[in-house]
C-alpha atoms as a PDB file:
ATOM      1  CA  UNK A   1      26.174  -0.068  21.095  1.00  0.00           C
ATOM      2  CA  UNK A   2      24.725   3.543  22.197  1.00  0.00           C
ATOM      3  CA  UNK A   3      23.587   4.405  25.623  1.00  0.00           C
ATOM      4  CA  UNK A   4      20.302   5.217  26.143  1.00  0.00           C
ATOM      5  CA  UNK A   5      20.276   6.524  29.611  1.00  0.00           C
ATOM      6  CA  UNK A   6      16.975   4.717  29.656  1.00  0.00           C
ATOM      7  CA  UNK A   7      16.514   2.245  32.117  1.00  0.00           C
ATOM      8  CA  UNK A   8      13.540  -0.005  32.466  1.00  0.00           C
ATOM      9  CA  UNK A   9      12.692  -3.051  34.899  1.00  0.00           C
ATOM     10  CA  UNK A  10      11.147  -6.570  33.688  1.00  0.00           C
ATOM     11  CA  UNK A  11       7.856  -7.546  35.721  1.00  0.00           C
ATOM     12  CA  UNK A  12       6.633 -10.386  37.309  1.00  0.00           C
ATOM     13  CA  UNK A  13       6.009 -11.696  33.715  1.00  0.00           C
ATOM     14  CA  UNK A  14       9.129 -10.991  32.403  1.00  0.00           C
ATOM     15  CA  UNK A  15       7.950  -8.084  30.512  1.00  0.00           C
ATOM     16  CA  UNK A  16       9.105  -4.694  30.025  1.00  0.00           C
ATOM     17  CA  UNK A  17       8.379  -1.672  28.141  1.00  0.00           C
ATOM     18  CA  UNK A  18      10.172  -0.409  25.204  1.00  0.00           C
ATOM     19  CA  UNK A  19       9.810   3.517  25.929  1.00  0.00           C
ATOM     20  CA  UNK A  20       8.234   5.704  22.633  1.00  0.00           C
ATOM     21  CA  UNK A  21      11.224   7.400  22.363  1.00  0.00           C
ATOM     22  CA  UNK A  22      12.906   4.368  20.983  1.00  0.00           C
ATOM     23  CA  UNK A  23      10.073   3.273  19.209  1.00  0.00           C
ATOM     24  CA  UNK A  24       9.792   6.174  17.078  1.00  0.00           C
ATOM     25  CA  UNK A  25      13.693   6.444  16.300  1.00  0.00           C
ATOM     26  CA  UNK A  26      13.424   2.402  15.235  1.00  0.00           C
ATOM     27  CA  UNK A  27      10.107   3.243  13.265  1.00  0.00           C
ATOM     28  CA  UNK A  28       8.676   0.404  15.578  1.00  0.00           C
ATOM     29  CA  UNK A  29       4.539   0.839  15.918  1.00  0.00           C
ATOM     30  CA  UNK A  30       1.867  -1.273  17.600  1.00  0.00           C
ATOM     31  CA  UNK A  31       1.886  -5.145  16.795  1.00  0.00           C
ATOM     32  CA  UNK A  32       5.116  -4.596  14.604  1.00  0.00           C
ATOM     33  CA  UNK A  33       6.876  -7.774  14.998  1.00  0.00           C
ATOM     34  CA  UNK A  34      10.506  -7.388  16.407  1.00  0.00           C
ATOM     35  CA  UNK A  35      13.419 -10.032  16.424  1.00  0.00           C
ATOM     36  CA  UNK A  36      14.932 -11.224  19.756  1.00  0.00           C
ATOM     37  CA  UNK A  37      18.665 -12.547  19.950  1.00  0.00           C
ATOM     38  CA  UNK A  38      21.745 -12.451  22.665  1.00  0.00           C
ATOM     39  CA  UNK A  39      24.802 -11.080  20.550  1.00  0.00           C
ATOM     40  CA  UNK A  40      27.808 -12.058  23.551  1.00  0.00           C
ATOM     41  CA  UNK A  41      26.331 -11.106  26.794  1.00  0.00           C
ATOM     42  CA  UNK A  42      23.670  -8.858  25.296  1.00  0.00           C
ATOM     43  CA  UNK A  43      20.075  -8.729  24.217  1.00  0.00           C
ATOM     44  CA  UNK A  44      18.985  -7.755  21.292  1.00  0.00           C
ATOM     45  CA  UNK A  45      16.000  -6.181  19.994  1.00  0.00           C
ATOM     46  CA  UNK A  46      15.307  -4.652  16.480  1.00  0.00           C
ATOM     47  CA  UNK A  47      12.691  -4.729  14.342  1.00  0.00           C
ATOM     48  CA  UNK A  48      11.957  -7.696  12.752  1.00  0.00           C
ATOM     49  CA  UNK A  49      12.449  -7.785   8.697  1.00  0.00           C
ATOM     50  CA  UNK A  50      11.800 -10.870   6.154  1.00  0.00           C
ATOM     51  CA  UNK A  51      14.643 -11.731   4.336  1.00  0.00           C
ATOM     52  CA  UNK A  52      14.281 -13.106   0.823  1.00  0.00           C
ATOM     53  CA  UNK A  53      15.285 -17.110   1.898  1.00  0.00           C
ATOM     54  CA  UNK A  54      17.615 -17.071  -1.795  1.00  0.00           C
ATOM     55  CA  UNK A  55      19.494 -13.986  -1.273  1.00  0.00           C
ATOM     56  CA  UNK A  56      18.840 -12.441   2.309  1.00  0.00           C
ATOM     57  CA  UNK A  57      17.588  -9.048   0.869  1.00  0.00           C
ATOM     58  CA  UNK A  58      14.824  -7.419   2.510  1.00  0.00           C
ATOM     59  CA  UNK A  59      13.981  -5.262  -0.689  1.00  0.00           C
ATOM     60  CA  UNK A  60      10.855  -6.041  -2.897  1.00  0.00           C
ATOM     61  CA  UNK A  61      10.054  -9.340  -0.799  1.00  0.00           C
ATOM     62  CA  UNK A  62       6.628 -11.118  -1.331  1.00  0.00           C
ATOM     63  CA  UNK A  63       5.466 -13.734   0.948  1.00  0.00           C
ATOM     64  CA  UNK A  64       4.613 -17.223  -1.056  1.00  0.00           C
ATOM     65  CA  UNK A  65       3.617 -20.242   1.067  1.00  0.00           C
ATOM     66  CA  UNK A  66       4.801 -18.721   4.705  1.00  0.00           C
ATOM     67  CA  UNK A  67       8.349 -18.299   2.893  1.00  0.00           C
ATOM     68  CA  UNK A  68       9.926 -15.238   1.476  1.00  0.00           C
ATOM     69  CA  UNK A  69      11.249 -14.639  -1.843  1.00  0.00           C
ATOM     70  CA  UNK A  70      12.334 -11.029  -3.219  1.00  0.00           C
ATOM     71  CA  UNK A  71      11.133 -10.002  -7.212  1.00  0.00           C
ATOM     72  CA  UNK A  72      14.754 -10.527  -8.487  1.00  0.00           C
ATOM     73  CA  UNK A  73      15.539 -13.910  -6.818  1.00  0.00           C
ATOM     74  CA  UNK A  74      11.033 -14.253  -8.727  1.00  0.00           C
ATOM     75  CA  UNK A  75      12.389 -13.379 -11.755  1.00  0.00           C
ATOM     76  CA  UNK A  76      16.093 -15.186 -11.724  1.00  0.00           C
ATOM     77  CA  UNK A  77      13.862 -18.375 -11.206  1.00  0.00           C
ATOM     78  CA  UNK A  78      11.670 -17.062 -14.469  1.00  0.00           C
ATOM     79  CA  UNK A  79      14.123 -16.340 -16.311  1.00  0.00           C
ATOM     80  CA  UNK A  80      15.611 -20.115 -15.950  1.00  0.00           C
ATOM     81  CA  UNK A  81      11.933 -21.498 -17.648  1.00  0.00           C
END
């Protein structure tokens, strides 16, 4: 994991502010969702990305009925017709 040197506080709310500066180096903008998870006795927050729920990619996915599929695992299952 790489320092920062930025230091922020959580508010009453349990809120706090992830500065622009990291934003912009995660390519992270306004209502972008982001992914949440404790990795040993840290927190971790990334940017959240769809996996395809065959194959895990996050290439070429399409969202079909609130589920995720990428074009190759599409045209695997084609292909199988």
């Amino acid at each position: 994991m790489k320092a920062t040197g930025i230091v922020r506080k959580v508010d009453e709310l349990g809120r706090m502010v992830i500065p622009i500066e990291l934003r912009k180096t995660m390519n992270i903008d306004k209502n972008d969702p982001v992914e949440i998870y404790v990795e040993g006795d840290s927190v971790i927050i990334k940017k959240y990305e769809p996996l395809c729920i065959f194959c895990g990619s996050s290439e070429n996915t399409l969202e079909y009925n609130d589920r995720t599929i990428c074009r190759n695992c599409i045209k695997e299952i084609n292909s199988q017709n």
